[in-house]
Protein backbone atom coordinates (compact mmCIF):
# COMPACT_ATOMS: atom_id res chain seq x y z
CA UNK A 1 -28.02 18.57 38.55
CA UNK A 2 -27.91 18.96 35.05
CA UNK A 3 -28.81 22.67 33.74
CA UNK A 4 -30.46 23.11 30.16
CA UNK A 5 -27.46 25.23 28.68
CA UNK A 6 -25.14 22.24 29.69
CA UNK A 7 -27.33 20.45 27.55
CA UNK A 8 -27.29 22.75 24.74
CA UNK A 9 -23.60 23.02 24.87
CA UNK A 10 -23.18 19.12 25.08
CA UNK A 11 -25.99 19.16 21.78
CA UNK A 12 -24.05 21.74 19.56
CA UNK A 13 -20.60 19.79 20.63
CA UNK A 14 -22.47 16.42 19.16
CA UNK A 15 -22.97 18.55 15.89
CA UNK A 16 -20.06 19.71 15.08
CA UNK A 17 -18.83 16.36 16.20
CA UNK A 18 -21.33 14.65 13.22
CA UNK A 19 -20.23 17.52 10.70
CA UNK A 20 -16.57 16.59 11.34
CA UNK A 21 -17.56 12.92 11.47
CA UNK A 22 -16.86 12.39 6.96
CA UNK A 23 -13.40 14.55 6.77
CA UNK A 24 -12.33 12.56 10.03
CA UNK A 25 -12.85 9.13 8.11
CA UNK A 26 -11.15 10.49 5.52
CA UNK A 27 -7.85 11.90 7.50
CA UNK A 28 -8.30 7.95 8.86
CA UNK A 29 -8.22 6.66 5.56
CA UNK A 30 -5.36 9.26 4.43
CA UNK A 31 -3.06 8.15 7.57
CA UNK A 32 -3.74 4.39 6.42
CA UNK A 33 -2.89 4.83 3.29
CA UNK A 34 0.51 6.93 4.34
CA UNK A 35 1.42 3.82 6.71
CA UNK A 36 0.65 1.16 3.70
CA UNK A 37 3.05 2.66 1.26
CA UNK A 38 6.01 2.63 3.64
CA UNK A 39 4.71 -1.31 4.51
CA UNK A 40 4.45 -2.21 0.37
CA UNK A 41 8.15 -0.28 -0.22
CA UNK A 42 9.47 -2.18 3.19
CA UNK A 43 7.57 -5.54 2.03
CA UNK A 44 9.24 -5.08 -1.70
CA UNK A 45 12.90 -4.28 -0.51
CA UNK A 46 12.38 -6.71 2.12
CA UNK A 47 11.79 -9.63 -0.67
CA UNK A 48 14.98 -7.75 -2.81
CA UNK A 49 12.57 -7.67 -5.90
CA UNK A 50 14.58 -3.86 -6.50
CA UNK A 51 17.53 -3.68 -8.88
CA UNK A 52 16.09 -0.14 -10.43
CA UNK A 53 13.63 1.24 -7.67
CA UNK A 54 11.02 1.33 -10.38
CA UNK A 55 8.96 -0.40 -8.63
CA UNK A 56 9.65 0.53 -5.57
CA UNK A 57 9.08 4.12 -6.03
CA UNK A 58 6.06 3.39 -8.08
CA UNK A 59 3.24 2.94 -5.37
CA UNK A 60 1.41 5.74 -5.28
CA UNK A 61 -2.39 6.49 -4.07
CA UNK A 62 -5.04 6.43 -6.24
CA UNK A 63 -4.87 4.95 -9.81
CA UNK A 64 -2.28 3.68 -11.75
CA UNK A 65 -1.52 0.73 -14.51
CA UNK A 66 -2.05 -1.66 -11.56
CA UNK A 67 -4.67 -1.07 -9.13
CA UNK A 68 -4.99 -2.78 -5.77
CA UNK A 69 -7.43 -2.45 -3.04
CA UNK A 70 -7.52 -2.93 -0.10
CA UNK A 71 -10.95 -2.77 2.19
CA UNK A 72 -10.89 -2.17 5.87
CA UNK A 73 -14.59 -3.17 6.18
CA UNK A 74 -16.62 0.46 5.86
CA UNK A 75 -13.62 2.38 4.30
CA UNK A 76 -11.89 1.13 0.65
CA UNK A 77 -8.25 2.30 0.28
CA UNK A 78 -6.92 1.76 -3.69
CA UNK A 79 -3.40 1.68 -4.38
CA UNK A 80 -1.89 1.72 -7.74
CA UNK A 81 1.66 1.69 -9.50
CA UNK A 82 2.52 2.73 -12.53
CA UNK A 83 5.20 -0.28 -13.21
CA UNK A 84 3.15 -3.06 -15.62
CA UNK A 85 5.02 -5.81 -14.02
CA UNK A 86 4.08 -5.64 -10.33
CA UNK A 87 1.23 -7.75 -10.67
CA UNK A 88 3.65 -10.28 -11.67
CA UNK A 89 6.59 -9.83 -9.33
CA UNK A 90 4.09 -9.72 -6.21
CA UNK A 91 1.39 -13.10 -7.42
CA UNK A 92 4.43 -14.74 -9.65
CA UNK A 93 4.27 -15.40 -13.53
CA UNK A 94 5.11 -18.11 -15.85
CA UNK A 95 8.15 -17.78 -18.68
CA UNK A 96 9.10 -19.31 -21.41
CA UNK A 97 12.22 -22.07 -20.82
CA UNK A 98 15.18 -20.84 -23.33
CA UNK A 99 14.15 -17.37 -24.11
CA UNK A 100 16.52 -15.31 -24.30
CA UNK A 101 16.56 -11.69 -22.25
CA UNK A 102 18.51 -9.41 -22.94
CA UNK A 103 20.89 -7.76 -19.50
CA UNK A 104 23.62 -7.48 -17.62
CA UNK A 105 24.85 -9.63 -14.31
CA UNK A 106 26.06 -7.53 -11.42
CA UNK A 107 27.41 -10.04 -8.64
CA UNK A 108 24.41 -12.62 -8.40
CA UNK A 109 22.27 -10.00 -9.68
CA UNK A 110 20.72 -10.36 -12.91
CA UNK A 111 19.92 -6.40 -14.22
CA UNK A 112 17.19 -6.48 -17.10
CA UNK A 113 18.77 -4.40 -19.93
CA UNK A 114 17.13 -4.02 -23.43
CA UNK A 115 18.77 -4.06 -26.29
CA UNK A 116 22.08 -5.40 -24.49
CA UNK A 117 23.87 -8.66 -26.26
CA UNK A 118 24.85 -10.10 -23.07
CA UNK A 119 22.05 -11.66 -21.37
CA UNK A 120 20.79 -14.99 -19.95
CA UNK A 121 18.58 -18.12 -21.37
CA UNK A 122 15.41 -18.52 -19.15
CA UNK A 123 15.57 -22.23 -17.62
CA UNK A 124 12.38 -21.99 -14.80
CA UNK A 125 9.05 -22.22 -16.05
CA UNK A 126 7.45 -20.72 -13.30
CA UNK A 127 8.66 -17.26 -11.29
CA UNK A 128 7.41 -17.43 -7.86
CA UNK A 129 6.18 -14.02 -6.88
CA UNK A 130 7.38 -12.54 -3.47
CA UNK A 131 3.67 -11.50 -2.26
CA UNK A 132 4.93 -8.61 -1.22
CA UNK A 133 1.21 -6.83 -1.80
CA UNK A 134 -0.39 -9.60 0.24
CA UNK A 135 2.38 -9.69 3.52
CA UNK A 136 1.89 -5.65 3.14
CA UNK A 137 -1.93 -6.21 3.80
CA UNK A 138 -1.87 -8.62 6.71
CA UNK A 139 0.64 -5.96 8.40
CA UNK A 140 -1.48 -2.76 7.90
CA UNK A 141 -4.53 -5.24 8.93
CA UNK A 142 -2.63 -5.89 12.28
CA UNK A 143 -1.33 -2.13 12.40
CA UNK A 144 -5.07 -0.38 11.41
CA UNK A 145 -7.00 -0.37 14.70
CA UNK A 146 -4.23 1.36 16.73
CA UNK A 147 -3.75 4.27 14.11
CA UNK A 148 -7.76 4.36 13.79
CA UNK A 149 -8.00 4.46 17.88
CA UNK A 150 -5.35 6.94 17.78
CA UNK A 151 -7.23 8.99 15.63
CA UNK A 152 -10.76 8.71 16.79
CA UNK A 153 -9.20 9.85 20.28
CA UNK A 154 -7.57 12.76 18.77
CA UNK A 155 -10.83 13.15 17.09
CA UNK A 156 -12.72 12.90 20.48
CA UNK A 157 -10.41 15.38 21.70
CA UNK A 158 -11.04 18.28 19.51
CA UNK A 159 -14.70 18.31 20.09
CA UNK A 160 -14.95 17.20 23.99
């Protein structure tokens, strides 16, 4: 048998539950975010598009020169990077055959350099990019429902 202050207690614990219900989405949304910079910076050094870690350490939430979002259905996450040429390195860009760019080779590694007067004469017409952004997405898509089920329990936990 049910009693009425049972009741009561199980209607304030559905209150607070509802009050806590917006910051909760929010610490969901903050964990997600968290997890997708260490996928991007995994995804980028995975594809070895780093020579400086510009871009690398770049991703930050929020804005930036580049902004990418990313929607988990109800709940947007934006992403951004202050390095111009991610857009670029992640989708690919085109380049003009015999330009000249100005750098350095270290190994196999071509380092960008301005102003140097060694350098290399652009043959490719096309750059493919690494997707990087786009493999980062399908693994926090894969990776989202268990941290949000590990947070909703948590979240059932604190108020039941």
């Amino acid at each position: 048998m049910i009693e009425v202050n049972e009741l009561e207690n199980l209607a304030g614990k559905f209150e607070n539950a509802a009050r806590g219900l917006r910051p909760f989405l929010g610490e969901v949304l903050e964990e997600a975010g968290n997890e997708f910079l260490d996928i991007v910076q995994d995804e980028i050094l995975r594809a070895g598009n780093v020579d400086t870690r510009l871009l690398l350490e770049s991703f930050s939430r929020g804005s930036g020169y580049n902004v990418f979002e990313l929607d988990l259905g109800s709940l947007m996450l934006t992403i951004g990077t202050r390095v111009e040429y991610a857009k670029w390195v992640n989708e690919g860009h085109s380049q003009s055959p015999g330009r000249f760019v100005p750098g350095i080779w270290r190994g196999e590694r071509f380092i960008y350099t301005p102003g140097a007067k060694t350098g290399m004469v652009l043959k490719a017409s096309r750059v493919q990019g690494s997707n990087f952004f786009d493999k980062s997405i399908e693994v926090l898509r894969r990776m989202f429902p268990d941290i949000a089920e590990a947070k909703f329990q948590g979240f059932i936990n604190r108020y039941f």
